[in-house]
Protein backbone atom coordinates (compact mmCIF):
# COMPACT_ATOMS: atom_id res chain seq x y z
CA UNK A 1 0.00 0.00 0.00
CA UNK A 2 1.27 3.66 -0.89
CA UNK A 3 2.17 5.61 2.23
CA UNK A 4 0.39 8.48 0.92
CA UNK A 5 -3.09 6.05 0.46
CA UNK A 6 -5.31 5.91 3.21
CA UNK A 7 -5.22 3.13 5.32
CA UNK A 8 -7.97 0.92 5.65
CA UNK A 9 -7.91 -0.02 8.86
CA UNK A 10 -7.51 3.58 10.42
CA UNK A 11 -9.33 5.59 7.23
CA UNK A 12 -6.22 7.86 8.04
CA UNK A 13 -3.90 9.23 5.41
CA UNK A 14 -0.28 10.27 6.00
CA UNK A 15 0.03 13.62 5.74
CA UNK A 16 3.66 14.57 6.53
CA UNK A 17 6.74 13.06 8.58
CA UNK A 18 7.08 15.96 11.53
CA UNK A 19 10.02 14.23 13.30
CA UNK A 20 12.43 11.76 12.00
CA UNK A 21 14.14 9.28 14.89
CA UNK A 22 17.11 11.33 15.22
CA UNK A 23 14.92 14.36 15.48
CA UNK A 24 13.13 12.64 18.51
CA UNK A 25 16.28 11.50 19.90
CA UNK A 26 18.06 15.18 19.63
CA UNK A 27 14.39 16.68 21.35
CA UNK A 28 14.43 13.90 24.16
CA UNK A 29 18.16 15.37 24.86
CA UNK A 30 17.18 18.55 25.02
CA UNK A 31 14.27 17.49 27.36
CA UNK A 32 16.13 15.83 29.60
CA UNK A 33 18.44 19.15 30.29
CA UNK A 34 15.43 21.59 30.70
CA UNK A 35 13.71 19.09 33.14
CA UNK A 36 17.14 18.94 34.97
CA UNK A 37 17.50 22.34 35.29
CA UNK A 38 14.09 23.42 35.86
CA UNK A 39 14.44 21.36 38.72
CA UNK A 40 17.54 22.09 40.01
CA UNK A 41 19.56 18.54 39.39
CA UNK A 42 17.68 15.40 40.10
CA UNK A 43 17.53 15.43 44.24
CA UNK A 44 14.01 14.42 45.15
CA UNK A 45 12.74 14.04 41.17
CA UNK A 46 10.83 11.52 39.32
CA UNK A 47 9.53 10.99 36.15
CA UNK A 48 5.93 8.95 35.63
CA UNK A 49 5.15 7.72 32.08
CA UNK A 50 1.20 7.79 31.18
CA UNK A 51 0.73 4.59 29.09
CA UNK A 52 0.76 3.74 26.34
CA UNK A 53 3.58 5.82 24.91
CA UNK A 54 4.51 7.90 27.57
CA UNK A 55 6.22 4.85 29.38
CA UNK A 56 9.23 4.49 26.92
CA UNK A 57 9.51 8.15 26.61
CA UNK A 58 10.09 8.35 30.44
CA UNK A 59 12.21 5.36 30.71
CA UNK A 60 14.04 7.20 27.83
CA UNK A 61 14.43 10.71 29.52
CA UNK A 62 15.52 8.70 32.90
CA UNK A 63 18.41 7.38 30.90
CA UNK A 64 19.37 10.56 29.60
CA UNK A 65 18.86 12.37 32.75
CA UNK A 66 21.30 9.35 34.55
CA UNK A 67 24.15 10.36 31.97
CA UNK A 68 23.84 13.82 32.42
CA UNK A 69 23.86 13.89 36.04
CA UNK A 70 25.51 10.51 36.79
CA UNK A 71 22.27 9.69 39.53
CA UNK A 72 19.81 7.38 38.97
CA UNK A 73 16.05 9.35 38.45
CA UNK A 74 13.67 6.87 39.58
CA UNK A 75 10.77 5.97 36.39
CA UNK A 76 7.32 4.83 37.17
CA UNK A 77 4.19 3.88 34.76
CA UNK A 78 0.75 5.23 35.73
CA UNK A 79 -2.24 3.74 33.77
CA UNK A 80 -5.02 6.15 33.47
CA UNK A 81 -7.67 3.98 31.28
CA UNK A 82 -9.40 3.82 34.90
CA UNK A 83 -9.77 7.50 35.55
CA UNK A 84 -10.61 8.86 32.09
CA UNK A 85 -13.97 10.68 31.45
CA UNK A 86 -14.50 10.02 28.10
CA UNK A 87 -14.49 6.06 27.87
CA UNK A 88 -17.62 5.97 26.06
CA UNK A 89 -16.11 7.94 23.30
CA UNK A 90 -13.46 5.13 23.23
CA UNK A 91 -15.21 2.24 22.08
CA UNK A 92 -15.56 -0.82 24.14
CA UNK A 93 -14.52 -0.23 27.67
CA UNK A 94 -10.48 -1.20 28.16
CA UNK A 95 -9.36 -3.87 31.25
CA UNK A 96 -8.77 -1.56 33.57
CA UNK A 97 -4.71 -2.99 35.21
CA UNK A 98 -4.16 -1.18 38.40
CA UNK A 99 -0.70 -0.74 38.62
CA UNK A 100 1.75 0.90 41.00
CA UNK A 101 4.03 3.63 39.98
CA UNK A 102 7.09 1.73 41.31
CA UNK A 103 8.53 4.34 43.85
CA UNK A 104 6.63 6.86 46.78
CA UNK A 105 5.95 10.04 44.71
CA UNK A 106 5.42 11.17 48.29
CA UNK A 107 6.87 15.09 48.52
CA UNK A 108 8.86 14.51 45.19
CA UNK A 109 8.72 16.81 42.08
CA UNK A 110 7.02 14.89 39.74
CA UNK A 111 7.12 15.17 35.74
CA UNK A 112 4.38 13.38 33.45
CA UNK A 113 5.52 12.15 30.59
CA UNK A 114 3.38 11.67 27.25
CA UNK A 115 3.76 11.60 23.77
CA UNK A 116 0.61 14.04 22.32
CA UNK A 117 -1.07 17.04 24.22
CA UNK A 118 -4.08 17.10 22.81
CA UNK A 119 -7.15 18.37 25.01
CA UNK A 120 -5.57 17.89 28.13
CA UNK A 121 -8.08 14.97 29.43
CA UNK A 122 -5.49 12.37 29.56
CA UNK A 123 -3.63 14.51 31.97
CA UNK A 124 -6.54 15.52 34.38
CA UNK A 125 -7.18 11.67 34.21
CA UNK A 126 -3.19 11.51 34.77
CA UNK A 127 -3.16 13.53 37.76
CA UNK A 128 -6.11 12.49 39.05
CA UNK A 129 -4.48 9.00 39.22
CA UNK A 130 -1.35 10.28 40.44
CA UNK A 131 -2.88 11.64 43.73
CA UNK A 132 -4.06 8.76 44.54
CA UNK A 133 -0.43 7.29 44.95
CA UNK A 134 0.33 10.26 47.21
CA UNK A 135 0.71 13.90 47.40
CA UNK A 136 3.89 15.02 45.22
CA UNK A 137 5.40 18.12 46.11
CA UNK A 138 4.43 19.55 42.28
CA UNK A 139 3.81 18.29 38.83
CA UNK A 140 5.39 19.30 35.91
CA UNK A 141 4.07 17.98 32.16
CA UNK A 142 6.52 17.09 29.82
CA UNK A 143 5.24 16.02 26.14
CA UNK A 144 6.89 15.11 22.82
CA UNK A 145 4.14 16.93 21.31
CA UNK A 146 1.51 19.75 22.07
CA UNK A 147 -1.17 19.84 18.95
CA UNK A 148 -3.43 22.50 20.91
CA UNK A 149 -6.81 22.04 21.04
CA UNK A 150 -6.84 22.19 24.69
CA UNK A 151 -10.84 21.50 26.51
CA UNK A 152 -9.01 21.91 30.05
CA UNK A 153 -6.70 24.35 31.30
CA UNK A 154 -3.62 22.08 30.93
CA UNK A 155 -0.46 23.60 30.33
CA UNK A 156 3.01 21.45 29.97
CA UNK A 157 5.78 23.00 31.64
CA UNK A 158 8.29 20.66 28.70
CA UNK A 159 7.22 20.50 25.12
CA UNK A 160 9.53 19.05 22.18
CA UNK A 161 7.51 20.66 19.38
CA UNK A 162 4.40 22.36 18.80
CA UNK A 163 2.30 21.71 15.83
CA UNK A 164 -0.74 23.80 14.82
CA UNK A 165 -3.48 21.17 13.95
CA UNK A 166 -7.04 20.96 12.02
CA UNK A 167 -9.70 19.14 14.13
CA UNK A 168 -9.24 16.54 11.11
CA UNK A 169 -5.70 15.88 11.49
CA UNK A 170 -3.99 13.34 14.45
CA UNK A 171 -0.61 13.21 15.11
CA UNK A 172 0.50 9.67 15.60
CA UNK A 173 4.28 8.87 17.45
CA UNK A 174 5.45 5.40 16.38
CA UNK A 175 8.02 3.95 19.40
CA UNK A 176 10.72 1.53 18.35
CA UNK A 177 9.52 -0.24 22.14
CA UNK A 178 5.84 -0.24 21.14
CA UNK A 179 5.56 0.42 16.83
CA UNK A 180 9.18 -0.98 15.82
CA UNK A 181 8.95 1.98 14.21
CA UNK A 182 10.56 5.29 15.13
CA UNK A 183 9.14 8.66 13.83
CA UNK A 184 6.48 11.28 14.35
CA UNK A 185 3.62 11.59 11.77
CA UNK A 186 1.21 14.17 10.87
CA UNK A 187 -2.15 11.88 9.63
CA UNK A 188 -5.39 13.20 7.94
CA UNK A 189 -9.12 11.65 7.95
């Protein structure tokens, strides 16, 4: 099938290539310093993936924070399908997997990590989960991505690129860990 044809599976068309893997690799580094000096070095911080794609670009910004500041930053997962307020938009209801972030978040600054900021539900969902592992000292938002279109007053305090978007367009990240695939695309219904 021609990468410019519409898929059928997805009815989604690809519309350009907005980030190449090197691209995502050079904004991850860049990432990774802001976040560190935002936050002063990496006493008392941890970073909290919000599956699906958030996770590998946490565990990814860990490593890179590690190198930089030779100190392990401790990487959790938080699975928000649970707390989301729009499942019935979704389709059929996901399993919901409680899962532990891995580490007290108790009194610790705290960055969220996902791939697309779209209209900032995931992360309400996100924090709303995160408070009920404990009571950070303050959130930060980091994302690959920010499309705008925000519904919520969400704001990430990290963004790798922003991209002006049509209500018709979705921005899909592919993830070597997840898509064996590594870039950034801009898709069209």
């Amino acid at each position: 099938m021609n990468a410019k044809s519409p898929s059928r599976k997805t009815g989604l068309r690809q519309k350009a290539q907005l980030m190449s893997a090197s691209e995502i690799e050079r904004t991850l580094v860049r990432l990774a310093y802001e976040i560190v000096e935002k936050n002063g070095g990496v006493e008392g911080l941890g970073l909290v993936g919000i599956r699906r794609r958030g996770v590998p670009i946490a565990e990814r910004l860990g490593k890179i924070i590690t190198r930089i500041e030779n100190a392990p930053v401790p990487v959790g997962t938080l699975d928000i399908t649970f707390y989301r307020d729009d499942l019935s938009t979704l389709g059929p209801k996901p399993v919901v997997q409680e899962r532990e972030i891995g580490f007290s978040i108790e009194d610790m600054n705290i960055v969220l990590v996902d791939d697309v900021l779209f209209t900032g539900r995931t992360v309400r969902a996100a924090m709303d989960a995160l408070f009920s592992h404990g009571r950070p000292r303050r959130v930060q938002l980091c994302v690959l991505i920010d499309r705008g279109h925000r519904e919520l007053p969400v704001e990430a305090s990290f963004v790798g690129r922003n991209v002006q978007t049509t209500m018709n367009e979705v921005i899909e990240v592919k993830l070597t860990e997840i898509d064996e695939a590594e870039k950034v695309l801009l898709m069209e219904r």
